[in-house]
PDB file of N, CA and C in Angstrom:
ATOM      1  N   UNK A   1       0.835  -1.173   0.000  1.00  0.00           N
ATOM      2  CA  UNK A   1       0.000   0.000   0.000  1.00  0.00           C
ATOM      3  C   UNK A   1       0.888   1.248   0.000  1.00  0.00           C
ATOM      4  N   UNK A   2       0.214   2.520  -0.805  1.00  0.00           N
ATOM      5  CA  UNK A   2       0.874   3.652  -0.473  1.00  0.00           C
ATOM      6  C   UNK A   2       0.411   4.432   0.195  1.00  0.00           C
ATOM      7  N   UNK A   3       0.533   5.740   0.837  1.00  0.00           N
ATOM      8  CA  UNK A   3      -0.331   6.836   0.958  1.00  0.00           C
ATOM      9  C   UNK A   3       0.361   7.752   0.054  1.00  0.00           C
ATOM     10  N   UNK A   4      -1.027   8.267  -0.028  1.00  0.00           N
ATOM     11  CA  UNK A   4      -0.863   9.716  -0.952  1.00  0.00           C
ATOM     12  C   UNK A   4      -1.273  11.193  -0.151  1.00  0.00           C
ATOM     13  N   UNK A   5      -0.603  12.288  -0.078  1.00  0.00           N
ATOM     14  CA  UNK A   5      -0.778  13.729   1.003  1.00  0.00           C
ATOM     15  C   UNK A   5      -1.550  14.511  -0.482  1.00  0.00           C
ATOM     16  N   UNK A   6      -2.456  15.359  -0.008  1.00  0.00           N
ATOM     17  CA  UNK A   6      -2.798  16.451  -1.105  1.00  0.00           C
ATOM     18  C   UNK A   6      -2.604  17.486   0.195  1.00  0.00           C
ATOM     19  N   UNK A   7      -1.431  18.025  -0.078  1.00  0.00           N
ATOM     20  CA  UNK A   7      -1.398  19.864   0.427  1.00  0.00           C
ATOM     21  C   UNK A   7      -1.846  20.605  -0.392  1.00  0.00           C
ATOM     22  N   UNK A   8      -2.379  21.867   0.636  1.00  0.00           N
ATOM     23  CA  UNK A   8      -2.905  22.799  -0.015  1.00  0.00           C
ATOM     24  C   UNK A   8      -2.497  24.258   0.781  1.00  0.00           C
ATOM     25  N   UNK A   9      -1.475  24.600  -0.323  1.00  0.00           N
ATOM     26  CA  UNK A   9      -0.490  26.028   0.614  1.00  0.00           C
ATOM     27  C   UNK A   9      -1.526  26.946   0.915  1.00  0.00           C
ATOM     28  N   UNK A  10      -1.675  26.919   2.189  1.00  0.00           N
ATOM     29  CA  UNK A  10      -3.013  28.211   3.290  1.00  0.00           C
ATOM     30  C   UNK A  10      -2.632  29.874   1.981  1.00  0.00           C
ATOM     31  N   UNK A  11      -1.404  30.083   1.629  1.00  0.00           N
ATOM     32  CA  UNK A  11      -1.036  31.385   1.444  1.00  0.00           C
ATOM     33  C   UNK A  11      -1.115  31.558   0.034  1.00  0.00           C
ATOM     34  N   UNK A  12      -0.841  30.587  -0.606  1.00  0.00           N
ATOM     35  CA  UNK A  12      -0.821  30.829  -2.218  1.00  0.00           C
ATOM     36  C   UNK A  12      -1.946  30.085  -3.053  1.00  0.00           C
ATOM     37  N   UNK A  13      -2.416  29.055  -2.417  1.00  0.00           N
ATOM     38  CA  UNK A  13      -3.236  28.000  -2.622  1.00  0.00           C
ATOM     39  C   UNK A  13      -2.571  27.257  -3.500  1.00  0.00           C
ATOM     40  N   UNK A  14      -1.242  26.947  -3.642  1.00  0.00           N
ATOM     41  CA  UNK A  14      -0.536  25.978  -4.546  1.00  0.00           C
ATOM     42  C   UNK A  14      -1.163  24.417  -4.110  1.00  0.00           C
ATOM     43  N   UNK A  15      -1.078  23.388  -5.070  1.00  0.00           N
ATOM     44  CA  UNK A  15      -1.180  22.188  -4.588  1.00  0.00           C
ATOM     45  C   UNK A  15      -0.604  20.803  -4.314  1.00  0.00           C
ATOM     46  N   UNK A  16       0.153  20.633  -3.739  1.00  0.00           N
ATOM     47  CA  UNK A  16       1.515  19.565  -3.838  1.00  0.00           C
ATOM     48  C   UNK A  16       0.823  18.223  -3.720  1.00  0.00           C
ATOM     49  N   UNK A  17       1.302  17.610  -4.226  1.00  0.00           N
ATOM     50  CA  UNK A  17       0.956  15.861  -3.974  1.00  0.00           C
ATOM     51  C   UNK A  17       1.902  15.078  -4.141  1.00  0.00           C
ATOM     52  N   UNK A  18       2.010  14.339  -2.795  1.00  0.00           N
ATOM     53  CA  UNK A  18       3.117  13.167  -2.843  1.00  0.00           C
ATOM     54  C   UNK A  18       2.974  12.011  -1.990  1.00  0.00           C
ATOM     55  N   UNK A  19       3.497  11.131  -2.217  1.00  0.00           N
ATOM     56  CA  UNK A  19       3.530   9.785  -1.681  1.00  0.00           C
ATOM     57  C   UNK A  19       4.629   9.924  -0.320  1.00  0.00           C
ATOM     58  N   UNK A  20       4.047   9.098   0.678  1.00  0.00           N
ATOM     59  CA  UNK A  20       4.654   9.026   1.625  1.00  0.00           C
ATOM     60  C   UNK A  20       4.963   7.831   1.917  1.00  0.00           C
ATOM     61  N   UNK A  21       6.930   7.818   2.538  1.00  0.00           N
ATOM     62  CA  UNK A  21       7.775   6.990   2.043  1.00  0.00           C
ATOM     63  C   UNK A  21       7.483   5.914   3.633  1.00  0.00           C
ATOM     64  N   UNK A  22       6.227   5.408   4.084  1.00  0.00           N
ATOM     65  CA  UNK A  22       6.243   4.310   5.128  1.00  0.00           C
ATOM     66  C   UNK A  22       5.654   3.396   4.940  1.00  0.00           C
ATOM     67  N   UNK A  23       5.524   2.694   5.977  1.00  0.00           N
ATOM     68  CA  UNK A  23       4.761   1.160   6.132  1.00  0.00           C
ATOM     69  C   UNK A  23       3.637   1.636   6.768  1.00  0.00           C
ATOM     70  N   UNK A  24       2.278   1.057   5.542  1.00  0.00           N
ATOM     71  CA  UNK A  24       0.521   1.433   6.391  1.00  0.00           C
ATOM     72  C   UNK A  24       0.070   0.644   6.897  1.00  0.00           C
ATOM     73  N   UNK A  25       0.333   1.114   8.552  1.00  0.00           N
ATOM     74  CA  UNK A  25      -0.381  -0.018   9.570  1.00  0.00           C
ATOM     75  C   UNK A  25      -1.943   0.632   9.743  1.00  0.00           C
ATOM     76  N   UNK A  26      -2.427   0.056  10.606  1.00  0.00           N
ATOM     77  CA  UNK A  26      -3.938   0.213  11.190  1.00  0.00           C
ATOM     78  C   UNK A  26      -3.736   1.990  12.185  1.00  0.00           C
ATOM     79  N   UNK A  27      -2.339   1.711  12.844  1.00  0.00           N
ATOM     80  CA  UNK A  27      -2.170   2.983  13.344  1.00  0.00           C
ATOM     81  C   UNK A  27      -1.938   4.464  12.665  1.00  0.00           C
ATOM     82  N   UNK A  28      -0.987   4.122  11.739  1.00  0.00           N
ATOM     83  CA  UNK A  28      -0.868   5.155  10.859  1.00  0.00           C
ATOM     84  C   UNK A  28      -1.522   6.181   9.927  1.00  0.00           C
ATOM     85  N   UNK A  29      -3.054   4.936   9.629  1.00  0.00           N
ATOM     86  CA  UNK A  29      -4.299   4.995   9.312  1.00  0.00           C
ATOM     87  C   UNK A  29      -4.853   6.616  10.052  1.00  0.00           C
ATOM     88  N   UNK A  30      -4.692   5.932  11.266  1.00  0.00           N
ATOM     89  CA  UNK A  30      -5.808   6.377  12.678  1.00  0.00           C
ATOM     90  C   UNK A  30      -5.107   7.626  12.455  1.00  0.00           C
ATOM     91  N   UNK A  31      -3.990   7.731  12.662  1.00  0.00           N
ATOM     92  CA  UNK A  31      -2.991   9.372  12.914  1.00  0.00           C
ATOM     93  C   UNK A  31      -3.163  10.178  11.686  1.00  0.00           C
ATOM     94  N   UNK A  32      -3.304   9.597  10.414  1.00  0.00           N
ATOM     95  CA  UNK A  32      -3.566  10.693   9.237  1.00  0.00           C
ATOM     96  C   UNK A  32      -4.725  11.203   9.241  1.00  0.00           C
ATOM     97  N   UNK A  33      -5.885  10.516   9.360  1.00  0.00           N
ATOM     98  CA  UNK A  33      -7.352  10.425   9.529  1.00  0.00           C
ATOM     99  C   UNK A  33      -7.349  11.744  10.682  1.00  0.00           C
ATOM    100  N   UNK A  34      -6.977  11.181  11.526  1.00  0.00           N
ATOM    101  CA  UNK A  34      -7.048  12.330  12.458  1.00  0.00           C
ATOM    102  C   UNK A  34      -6.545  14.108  12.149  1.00  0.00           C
ATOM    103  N   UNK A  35      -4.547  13.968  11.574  1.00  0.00           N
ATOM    104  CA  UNK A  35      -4.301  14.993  11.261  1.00  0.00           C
ATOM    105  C   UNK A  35      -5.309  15.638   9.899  1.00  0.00           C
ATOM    106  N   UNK A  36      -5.697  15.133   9.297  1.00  0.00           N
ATOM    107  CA  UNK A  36      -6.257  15.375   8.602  1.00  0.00           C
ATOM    108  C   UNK A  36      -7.944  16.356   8.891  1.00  0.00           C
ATOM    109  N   UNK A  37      -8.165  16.455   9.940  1.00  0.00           N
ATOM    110  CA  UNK A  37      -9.411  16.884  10.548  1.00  0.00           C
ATOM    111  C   UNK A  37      -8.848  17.878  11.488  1.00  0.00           C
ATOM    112  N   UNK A  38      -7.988  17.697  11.464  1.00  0.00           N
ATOM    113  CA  UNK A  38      -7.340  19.307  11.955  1.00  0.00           C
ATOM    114  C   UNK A  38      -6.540  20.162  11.427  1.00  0.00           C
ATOM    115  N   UNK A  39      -6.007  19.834  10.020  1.00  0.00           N
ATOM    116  CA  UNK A  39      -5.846  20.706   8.775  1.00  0.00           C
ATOM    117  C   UNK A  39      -6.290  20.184   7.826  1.00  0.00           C
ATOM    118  N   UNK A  40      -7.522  20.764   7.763  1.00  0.00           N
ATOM    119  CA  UNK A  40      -7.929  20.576   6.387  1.00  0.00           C
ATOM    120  C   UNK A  40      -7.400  21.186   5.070  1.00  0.00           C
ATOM    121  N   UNK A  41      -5.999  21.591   4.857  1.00  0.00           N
ATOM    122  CA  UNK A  41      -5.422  21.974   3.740  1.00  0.00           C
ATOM    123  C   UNK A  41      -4.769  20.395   3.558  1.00  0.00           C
ATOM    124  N   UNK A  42      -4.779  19.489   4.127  1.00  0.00           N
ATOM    125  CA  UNK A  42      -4.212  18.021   4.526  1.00  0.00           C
ATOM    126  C   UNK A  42      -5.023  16.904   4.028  1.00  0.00           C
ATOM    127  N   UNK A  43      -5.224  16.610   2.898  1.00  0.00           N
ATOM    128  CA  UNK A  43      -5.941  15.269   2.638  1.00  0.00           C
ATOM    129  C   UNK A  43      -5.477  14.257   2.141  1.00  0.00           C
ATOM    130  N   UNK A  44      -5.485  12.903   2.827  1.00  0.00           N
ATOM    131  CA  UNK A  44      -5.025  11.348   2.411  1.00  0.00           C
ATOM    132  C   UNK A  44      -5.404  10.381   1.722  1.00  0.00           C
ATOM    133  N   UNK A  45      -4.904   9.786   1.002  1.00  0.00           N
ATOM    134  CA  UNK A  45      -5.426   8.816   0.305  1.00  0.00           C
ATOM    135  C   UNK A  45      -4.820   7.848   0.123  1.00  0.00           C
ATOM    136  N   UNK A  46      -4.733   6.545  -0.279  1.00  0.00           N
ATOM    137  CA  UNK A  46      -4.316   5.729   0.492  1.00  0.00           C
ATOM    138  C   UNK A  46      -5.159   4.187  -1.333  1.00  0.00           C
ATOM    139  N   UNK A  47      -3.331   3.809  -1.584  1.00  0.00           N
ATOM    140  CA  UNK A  47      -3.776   2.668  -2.695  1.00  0.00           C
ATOM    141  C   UNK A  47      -2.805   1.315  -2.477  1.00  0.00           C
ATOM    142  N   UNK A  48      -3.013   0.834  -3.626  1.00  0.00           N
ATOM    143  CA  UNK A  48      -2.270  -0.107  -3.864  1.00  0.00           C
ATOM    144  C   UNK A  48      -0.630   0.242  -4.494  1.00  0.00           C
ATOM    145  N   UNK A  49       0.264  -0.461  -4.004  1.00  0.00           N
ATOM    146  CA  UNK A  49       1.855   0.262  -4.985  1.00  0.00           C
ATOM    147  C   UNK A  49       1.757   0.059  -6.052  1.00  0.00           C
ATOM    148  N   UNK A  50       0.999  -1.454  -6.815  1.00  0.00           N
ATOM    149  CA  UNK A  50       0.670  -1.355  -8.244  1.00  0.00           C
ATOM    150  C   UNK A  50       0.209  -0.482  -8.814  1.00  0.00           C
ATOM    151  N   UNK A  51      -1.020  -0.701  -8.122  1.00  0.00           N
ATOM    152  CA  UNK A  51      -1.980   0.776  -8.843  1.00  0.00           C
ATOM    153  C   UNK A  51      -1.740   1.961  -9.325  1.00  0.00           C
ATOM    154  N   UNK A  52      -0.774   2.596  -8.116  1.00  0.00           N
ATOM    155  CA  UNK A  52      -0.098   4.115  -8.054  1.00  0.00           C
ATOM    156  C   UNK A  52       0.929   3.869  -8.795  1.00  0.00           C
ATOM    157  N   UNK A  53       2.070   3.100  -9.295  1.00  0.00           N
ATOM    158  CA  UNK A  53       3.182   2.894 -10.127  1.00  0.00           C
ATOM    159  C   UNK A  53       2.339   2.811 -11.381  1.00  0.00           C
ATOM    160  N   UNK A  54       0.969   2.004 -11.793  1.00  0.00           N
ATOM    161  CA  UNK A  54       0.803   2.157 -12.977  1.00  0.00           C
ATOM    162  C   UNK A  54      -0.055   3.314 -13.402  1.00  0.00           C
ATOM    163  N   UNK A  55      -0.220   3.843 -13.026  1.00  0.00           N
ATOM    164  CA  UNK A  55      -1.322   5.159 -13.050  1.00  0.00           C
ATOM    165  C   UNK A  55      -1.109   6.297 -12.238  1.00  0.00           C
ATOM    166  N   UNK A  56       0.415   6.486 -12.214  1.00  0.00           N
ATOM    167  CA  UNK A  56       1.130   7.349 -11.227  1.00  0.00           C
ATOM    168  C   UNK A  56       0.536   9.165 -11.678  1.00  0.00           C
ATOM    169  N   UNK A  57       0.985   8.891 -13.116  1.00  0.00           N
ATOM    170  CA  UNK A  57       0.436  10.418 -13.833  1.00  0.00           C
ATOM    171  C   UNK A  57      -0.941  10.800 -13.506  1.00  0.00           C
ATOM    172  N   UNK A  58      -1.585   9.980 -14.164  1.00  0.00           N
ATOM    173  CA  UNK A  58      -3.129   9.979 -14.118  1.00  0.00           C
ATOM    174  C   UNK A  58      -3.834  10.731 -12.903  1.00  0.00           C
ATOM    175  N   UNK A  59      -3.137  10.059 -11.381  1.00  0.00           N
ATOM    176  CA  UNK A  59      -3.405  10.161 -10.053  1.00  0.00           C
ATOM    177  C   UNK A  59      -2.918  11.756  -9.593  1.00  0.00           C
ATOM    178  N   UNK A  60      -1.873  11.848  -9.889  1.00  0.00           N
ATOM    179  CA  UNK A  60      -1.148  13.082  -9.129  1.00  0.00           C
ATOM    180  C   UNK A  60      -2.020  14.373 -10.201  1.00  0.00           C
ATOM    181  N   UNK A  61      -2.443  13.952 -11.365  1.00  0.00           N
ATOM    182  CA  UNK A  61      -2.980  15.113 -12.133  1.00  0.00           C
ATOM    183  C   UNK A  61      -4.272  15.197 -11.579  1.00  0.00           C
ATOM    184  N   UNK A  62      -5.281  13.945 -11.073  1.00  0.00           N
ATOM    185  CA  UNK A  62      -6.357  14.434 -10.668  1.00  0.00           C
ATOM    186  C   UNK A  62      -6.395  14.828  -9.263  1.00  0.00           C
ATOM    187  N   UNK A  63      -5.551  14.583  -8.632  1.00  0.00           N
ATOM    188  CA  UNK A  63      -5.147  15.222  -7.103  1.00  0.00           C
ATOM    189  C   UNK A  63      -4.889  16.501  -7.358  1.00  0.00           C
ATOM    190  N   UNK A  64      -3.920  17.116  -7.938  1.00  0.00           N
ATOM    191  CA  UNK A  64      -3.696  18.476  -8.386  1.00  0.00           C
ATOM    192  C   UNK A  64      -4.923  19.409  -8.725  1.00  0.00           C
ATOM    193  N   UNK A  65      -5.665  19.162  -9.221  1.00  0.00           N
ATOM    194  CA  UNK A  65      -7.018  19.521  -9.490  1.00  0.00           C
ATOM    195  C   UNK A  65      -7.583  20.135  -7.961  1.00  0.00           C
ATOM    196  N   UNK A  66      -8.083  21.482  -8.557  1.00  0.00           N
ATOM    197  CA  UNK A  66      -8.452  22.593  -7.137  1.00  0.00           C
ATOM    198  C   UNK A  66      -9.697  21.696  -6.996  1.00  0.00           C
ATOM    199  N   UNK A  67     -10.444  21.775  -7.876  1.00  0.00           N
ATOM    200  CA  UNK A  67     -11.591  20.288  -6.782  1.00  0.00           C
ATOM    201  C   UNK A  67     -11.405  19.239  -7.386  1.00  0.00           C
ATOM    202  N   UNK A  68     -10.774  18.630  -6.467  1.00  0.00           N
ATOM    203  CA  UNK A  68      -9.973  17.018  -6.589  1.00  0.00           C
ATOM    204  C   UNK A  68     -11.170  16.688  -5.642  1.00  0.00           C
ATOM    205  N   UNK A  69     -12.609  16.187  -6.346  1.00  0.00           N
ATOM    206  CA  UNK A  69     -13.659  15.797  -5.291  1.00  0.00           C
ATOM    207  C   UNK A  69     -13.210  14.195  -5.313  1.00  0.00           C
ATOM    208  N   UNK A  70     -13.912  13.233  -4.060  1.00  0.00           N
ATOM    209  CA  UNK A  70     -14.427  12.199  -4.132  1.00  0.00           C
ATOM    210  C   UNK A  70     -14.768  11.480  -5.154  1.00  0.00           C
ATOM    211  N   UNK A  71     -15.702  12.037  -5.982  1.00  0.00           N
ATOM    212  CA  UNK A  71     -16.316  11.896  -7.571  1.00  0.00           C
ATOM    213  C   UNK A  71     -15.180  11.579  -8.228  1.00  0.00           C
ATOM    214  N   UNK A  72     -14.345  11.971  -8.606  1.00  0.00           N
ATOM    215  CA  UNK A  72     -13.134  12.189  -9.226  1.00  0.00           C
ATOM    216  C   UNK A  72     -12.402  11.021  -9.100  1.00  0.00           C
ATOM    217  N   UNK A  73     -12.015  11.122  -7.692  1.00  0.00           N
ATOM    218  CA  UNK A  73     -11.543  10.341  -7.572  1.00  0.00           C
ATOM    219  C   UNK A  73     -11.671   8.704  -8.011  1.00  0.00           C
ATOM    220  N   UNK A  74     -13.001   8.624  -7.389  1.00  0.00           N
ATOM    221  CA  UNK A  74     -13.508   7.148  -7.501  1.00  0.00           C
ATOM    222  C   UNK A  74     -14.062   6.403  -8.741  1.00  0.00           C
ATOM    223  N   UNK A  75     -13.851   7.234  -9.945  1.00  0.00           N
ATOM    224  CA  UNK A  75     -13.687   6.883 -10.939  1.00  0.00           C
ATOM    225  C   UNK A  75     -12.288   6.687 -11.457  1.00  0.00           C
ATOM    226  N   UNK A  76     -11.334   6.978 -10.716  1.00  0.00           N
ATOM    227  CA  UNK A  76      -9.895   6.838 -10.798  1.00  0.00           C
ATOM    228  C   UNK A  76      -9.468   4.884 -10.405  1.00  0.00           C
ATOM    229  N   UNK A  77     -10.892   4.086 -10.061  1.00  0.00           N
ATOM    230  CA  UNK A  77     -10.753   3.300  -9.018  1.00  0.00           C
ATOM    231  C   UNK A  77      -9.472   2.743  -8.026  1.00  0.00           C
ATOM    232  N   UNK A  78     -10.024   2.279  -7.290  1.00  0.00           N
ATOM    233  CA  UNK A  78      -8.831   1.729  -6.228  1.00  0.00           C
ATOM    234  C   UNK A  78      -7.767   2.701  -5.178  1.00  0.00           C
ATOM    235  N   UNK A  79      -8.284   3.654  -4.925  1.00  0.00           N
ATOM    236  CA  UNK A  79      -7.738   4.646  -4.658  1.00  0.00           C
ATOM    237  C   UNK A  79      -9.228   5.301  -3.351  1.00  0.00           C
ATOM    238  N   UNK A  80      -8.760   5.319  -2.285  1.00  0.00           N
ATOM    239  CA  UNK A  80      -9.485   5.856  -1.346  1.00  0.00           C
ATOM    240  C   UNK A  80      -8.872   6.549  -0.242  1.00  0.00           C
ATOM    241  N   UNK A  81      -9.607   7.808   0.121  1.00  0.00           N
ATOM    242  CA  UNK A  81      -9.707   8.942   1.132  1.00  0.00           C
ATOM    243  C   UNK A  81     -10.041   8.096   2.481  1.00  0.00           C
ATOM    244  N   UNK A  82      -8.553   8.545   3.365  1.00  0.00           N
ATOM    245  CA  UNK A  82      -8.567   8.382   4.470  1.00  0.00           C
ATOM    246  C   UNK A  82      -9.100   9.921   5.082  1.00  0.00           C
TER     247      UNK A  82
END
């Protein structure tokens, strides 16, 4: 599994997206989920390493997207918001 961060710069509204380089336990889960509800410029998502290696472009372009909704996403399949 990977996770994926969508920042969203408070000052410029730039939008960064990147993969984060750990191991996804049940805890790690719990702690993004959480940070995530207390900056909401902070949203997670969370796939398969296949998935994201084969559809790496695809993903980071619809994350980049100022409304990078749900919708969007989940037609992207396999790919879900922690």
């Amino acid at each position: 599994m990977v996770i994926l961060c969508r920042e969203i710069n408070k000052s410029t509204g730039e939008i960064a997206v990147y993969s984060l380089d750990m191991e996804v336990t049940g805890q790690l889960l719990l702690v993004l989920s959480l940070r995530a509800r207390l900056n909401p410029e902070l949203t997670y998502y969370v796939t398969t390493r296949e998935h994201y290696a084969n559809n790496r472009y695809e993903i980071t372009k619809a994350l980049e997207q100022k409304t990078a909704a749900s919708k969007t996403m989940s037609c992207m399949g396999r790919i879900v918001r922690i």
